[in-house]
PDB file of N, CA and C in Angstrom:
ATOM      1  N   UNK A   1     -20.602  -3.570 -94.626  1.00  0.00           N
ATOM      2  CA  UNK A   1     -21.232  -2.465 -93.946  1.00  0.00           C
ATOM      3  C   UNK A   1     -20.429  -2.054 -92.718  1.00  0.00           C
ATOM      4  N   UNK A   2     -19.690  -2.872 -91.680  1.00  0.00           N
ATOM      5  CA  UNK A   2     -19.173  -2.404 -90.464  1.00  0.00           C
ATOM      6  C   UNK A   2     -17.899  -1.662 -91.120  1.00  0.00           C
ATOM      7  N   UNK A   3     -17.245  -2.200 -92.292  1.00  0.00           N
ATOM      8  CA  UNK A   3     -16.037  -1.354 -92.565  1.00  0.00           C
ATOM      9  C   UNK A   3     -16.862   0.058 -93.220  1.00  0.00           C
ATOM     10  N   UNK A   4     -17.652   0.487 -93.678  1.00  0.00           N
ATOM     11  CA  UNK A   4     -17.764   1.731 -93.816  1.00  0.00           C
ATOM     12  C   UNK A   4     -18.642   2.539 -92.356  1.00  0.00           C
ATOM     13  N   UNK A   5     -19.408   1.689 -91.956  1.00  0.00           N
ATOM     14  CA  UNK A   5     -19.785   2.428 -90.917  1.00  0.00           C
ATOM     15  C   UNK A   5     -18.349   2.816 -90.022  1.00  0.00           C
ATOM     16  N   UNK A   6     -17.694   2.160 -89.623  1.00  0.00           N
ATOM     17  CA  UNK A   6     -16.259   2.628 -89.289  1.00  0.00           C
ATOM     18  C   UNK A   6     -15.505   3.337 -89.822  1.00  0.00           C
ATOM     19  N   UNK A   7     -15.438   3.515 -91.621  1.00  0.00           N
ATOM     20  CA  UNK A   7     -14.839   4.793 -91.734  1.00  0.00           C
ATOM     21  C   UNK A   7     -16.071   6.451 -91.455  1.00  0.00           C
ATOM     22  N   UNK A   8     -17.112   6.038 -91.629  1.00  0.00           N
ATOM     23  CA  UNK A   8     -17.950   7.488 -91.316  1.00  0.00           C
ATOM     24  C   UNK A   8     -18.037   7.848 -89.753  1.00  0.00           C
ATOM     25  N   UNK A   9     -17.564   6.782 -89.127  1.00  0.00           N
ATOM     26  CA  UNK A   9     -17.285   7.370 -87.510  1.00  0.00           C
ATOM     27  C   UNK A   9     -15.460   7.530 -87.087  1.00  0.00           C
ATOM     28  N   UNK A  10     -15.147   7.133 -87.757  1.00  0.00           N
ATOM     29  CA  UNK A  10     -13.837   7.147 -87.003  1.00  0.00           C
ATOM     30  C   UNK A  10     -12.732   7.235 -88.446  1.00  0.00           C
ATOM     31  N   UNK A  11     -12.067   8.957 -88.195  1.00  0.00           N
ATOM     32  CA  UNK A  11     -10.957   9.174 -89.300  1.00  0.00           C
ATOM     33  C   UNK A  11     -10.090   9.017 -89.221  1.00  0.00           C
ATOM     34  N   UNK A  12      -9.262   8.310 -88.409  1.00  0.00           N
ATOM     35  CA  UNK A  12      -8.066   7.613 -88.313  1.00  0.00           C
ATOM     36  C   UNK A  12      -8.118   6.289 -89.325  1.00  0.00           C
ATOM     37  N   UNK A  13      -9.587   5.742 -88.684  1.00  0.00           N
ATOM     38  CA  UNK A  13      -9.295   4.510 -89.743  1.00  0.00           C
ATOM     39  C   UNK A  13      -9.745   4.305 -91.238  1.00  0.00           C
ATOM     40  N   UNK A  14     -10.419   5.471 -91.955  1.00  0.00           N
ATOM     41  CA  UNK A  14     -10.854   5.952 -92.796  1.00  0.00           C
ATOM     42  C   UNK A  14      -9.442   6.111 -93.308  1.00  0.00           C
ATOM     43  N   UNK A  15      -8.486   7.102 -92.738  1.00  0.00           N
ATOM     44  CA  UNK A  15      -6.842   7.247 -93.072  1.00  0.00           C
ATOM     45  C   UNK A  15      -5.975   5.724 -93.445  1.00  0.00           C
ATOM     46  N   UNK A  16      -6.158   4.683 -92.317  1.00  0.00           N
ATOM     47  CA  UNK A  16      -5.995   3.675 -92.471  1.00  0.00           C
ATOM     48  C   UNK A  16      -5.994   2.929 -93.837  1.00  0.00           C
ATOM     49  N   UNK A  17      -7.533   3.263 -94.273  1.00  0.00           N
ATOM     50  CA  UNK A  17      -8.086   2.657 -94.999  1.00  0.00           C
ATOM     51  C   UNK A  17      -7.141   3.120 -96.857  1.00  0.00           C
ATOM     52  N   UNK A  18      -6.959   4.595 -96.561  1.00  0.00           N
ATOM     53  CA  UNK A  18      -5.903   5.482 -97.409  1.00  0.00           C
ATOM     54  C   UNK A  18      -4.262   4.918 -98.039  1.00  0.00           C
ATOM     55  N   UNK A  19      -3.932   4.645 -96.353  1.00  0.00           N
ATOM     56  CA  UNK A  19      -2.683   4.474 -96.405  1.00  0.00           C
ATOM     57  C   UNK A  19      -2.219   3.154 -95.735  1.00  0.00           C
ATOM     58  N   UNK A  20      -2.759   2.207 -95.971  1.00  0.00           N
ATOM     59  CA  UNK A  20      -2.639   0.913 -95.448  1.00  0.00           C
ATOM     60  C   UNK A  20      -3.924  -0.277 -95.234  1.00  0.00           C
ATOM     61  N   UNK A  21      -4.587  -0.409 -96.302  1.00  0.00           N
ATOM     62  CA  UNK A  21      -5.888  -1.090 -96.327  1.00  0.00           C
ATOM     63  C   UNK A  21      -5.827  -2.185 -95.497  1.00  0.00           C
ATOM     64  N   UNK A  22      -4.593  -3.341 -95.948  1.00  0.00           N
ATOM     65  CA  UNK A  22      -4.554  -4.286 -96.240  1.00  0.00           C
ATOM     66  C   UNK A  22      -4.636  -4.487 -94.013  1.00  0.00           C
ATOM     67  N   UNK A  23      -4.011  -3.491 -93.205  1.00  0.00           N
ATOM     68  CA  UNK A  23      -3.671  -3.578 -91.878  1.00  0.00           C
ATOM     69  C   UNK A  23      -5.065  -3.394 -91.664  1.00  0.00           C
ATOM     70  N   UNK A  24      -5.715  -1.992 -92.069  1.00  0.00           N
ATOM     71  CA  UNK A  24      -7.101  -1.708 -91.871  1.00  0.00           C
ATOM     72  C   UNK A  24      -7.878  -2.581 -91.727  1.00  0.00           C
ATOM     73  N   UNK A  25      -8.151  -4.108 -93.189  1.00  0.00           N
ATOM     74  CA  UNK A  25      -9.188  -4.692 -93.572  1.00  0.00           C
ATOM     75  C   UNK A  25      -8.774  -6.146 -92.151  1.00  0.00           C
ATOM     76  N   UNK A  26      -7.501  -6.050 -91.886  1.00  0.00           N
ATOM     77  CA  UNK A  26      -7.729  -7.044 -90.968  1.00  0.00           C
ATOM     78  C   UNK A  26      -8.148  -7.089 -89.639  1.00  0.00           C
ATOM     79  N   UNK A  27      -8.717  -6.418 -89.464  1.00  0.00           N
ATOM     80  CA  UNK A  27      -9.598  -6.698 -88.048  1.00  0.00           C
ATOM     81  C   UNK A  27     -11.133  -7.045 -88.469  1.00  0.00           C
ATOM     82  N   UNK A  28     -11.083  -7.585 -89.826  1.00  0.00           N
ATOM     83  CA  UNK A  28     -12.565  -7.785 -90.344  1.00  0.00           C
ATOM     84  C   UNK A  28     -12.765  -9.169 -90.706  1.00  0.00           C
ATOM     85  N   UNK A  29     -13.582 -10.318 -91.184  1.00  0.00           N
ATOM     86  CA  UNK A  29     -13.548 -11.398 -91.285  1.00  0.00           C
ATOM     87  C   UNK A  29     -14.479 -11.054 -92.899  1.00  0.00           C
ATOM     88  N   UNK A  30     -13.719 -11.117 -93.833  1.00  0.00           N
ATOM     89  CA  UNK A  30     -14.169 -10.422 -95.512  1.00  0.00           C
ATOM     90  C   UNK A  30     -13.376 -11.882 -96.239  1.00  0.00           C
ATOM     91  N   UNK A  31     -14.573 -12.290 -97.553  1.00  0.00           N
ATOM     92  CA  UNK A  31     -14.205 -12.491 -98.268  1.00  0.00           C
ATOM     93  C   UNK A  31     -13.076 -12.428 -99.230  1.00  0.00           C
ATOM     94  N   UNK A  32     -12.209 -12.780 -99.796  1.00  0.00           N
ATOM     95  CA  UNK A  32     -11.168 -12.246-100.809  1.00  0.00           C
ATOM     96  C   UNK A  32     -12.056 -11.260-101.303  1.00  0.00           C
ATOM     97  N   UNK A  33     -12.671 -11.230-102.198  1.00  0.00           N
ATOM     98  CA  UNK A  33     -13.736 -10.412-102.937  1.00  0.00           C
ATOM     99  C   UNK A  33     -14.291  -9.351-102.384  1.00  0.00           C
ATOM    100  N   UNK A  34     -14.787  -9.882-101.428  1.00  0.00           N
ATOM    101  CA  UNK A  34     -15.066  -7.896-100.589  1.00  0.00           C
ATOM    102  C   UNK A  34     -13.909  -7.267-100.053  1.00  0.00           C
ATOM    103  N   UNK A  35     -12.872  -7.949 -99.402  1.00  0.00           N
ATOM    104  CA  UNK A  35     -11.629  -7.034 -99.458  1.00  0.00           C
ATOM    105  C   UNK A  35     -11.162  -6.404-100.557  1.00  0.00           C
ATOM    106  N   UNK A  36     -10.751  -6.898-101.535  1.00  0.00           N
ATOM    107  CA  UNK A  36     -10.960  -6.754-102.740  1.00  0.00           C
ATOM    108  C   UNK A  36     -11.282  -5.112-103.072  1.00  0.00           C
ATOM    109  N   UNK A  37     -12.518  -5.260-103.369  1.00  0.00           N
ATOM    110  CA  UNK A  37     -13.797  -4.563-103.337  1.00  0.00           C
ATOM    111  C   UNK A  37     -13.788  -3.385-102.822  1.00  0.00           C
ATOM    112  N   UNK A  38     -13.165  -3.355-101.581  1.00  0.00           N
ATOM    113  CA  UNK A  38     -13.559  -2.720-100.550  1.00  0.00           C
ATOM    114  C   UNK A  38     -11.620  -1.505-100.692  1.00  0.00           C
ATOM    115  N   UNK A  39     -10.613  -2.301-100.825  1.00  0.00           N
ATOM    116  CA  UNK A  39      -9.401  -1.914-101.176  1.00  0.00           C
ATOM    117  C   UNK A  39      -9.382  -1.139-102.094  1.00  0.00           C
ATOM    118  N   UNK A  40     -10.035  -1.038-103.428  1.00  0.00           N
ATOM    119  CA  UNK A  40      -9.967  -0.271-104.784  1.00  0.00           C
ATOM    120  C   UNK A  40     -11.311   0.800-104.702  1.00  0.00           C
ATOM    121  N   UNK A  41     -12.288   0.233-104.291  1.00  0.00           N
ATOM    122  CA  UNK A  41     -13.488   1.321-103.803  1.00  0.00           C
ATOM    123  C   UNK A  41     -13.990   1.636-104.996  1.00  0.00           C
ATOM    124  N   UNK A  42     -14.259  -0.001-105.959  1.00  0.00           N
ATOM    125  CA  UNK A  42     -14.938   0.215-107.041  1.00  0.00           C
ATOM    126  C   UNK A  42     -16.644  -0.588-106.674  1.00  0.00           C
ATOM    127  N   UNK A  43     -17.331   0.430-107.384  1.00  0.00           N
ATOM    128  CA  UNK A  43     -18.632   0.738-107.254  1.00  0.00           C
ATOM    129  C   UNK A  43     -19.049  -0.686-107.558  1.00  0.00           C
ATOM    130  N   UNK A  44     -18.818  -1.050-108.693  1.00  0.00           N
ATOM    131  CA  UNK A  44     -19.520  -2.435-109.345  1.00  0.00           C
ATOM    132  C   UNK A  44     -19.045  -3.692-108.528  1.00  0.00           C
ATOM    133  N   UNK A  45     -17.984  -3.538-108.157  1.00  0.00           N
ATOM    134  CA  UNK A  45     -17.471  -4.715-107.101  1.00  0.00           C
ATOM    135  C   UNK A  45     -17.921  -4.882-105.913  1.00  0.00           C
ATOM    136  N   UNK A  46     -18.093  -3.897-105.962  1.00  0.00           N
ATOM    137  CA  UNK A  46     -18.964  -3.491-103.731  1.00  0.00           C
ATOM    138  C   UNK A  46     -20.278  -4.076-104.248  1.00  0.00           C
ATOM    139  N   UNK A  47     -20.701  -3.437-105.709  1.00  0.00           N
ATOM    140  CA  UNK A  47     -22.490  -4.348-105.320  1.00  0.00           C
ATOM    141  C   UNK A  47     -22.383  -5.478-105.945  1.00  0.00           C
ATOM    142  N   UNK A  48     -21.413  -6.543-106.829  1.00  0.00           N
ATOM    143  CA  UNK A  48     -21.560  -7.990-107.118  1.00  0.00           C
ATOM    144  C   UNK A  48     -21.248  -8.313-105.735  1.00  0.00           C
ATOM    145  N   UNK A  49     -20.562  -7.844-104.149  1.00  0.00           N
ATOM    146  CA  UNK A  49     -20.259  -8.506-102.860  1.00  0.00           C
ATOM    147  C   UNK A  49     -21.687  -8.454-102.464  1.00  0.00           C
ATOM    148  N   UNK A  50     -22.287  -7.307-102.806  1.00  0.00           N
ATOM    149  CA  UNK A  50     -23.768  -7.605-101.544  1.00  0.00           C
ATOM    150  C   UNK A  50     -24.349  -6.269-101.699  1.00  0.00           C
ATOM    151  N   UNK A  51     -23.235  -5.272-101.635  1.00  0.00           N
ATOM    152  CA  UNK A  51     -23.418  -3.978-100.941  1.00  0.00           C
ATOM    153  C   UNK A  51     -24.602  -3.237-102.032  1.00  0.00           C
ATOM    154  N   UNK A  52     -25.531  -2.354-101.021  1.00  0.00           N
ATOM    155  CA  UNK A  52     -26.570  -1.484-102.099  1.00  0.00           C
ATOM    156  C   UNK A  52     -25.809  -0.578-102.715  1.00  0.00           C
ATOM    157  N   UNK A  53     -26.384  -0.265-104.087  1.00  0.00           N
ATOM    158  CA  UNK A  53     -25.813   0.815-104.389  1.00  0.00           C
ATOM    159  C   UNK A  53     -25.683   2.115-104.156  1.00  0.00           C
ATOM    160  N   UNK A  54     -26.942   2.703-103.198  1.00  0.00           N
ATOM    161  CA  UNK A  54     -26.499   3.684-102.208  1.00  0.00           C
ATOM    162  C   UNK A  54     -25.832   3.858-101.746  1.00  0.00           C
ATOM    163  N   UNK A  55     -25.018   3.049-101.319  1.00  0.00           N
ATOM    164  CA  UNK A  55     -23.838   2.870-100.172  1.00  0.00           C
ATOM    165  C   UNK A  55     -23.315   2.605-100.570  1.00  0.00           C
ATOM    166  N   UNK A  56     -23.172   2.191-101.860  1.00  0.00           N
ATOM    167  CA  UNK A  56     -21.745   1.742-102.687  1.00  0.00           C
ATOM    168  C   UNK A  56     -20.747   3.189-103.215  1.00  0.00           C
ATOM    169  N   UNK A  57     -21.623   4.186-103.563  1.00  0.00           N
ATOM    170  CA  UNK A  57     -21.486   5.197-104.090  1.00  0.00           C
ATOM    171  C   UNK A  57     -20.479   6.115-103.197  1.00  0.00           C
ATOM    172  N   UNK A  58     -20.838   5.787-101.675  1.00  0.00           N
ATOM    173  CA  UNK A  58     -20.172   6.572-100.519  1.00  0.00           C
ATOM    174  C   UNK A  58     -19.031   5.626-100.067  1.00  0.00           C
ATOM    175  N   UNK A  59     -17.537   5.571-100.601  1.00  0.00           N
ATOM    176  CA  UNK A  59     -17.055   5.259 -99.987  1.00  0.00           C
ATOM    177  C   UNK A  59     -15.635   5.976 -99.869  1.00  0.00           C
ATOM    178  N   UNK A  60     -15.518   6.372 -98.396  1.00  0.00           N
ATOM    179  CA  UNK A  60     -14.382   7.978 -98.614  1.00  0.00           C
ATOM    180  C   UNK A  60     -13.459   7.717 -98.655  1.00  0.00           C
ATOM    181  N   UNK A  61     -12.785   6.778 -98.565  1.00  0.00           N
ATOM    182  CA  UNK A  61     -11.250   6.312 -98.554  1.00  0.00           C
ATOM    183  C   UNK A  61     -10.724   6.618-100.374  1.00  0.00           C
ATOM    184  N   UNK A  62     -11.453   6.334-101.088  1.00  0.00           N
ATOM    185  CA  UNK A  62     -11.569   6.015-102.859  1.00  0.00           C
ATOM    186  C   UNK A  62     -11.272   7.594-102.991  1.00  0.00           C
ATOM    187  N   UNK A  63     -12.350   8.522-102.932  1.00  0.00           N
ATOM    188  CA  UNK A  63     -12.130   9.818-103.073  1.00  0.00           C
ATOM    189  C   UNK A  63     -10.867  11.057-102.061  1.00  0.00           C
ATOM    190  N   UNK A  64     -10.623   9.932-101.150  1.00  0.00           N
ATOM    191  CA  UNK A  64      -9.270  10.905-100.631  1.00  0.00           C
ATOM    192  C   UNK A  64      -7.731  10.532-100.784  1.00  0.00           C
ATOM    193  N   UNK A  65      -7.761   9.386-101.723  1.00  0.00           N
ATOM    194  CA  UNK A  65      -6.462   9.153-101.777  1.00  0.00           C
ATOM    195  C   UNK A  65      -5.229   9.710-101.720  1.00  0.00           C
ATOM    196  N   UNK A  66      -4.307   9.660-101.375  1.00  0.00           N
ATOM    197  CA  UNK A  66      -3.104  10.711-101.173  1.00  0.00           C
ATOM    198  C   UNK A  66      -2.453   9.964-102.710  1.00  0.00           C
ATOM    199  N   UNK A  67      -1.891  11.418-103.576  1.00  0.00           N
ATOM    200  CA  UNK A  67      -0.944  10.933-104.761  1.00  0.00           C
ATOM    201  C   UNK A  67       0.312  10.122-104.340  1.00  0.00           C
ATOM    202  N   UNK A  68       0.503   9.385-105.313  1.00  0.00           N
ATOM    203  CA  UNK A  68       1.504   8.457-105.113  1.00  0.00           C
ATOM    204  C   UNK A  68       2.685   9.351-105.381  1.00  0.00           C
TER     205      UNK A  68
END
């Protein structure tokens, strides 16, 4: 939850989250599995970590990816 409440307040690290997860996810204390989770911004993985599926559904980093 604090890593998305942090990307819906702050778009730098939402960008972060885009173009460098792995720097992003470390200021967080996450499971392998919710990093994981949280890196690919797949739905079913966010809710076997915990996360509701309301909130699983919203996660903006997944939908703004820049093409490779």
């Amino acid at each position: 939850m604090a890593v998305l409440d942090r990307a819906a307040k702050d778009q730098r690290f939402n960008w972060q989250m885009m173009t460098q997860p792995d720097v992003a996810l470390d200021q967080f204390d996450l499971a392998e599995a919710e990093r994981e989770a949280l890196k690919g911004g797949d739905r079913d993985q966010l809710v076997a970590c915990g996360l509701d599926e309301r909130i699983a559904a919203w996660i903006p980093w997944r939908a703004s990816r820049p093409s490779p």
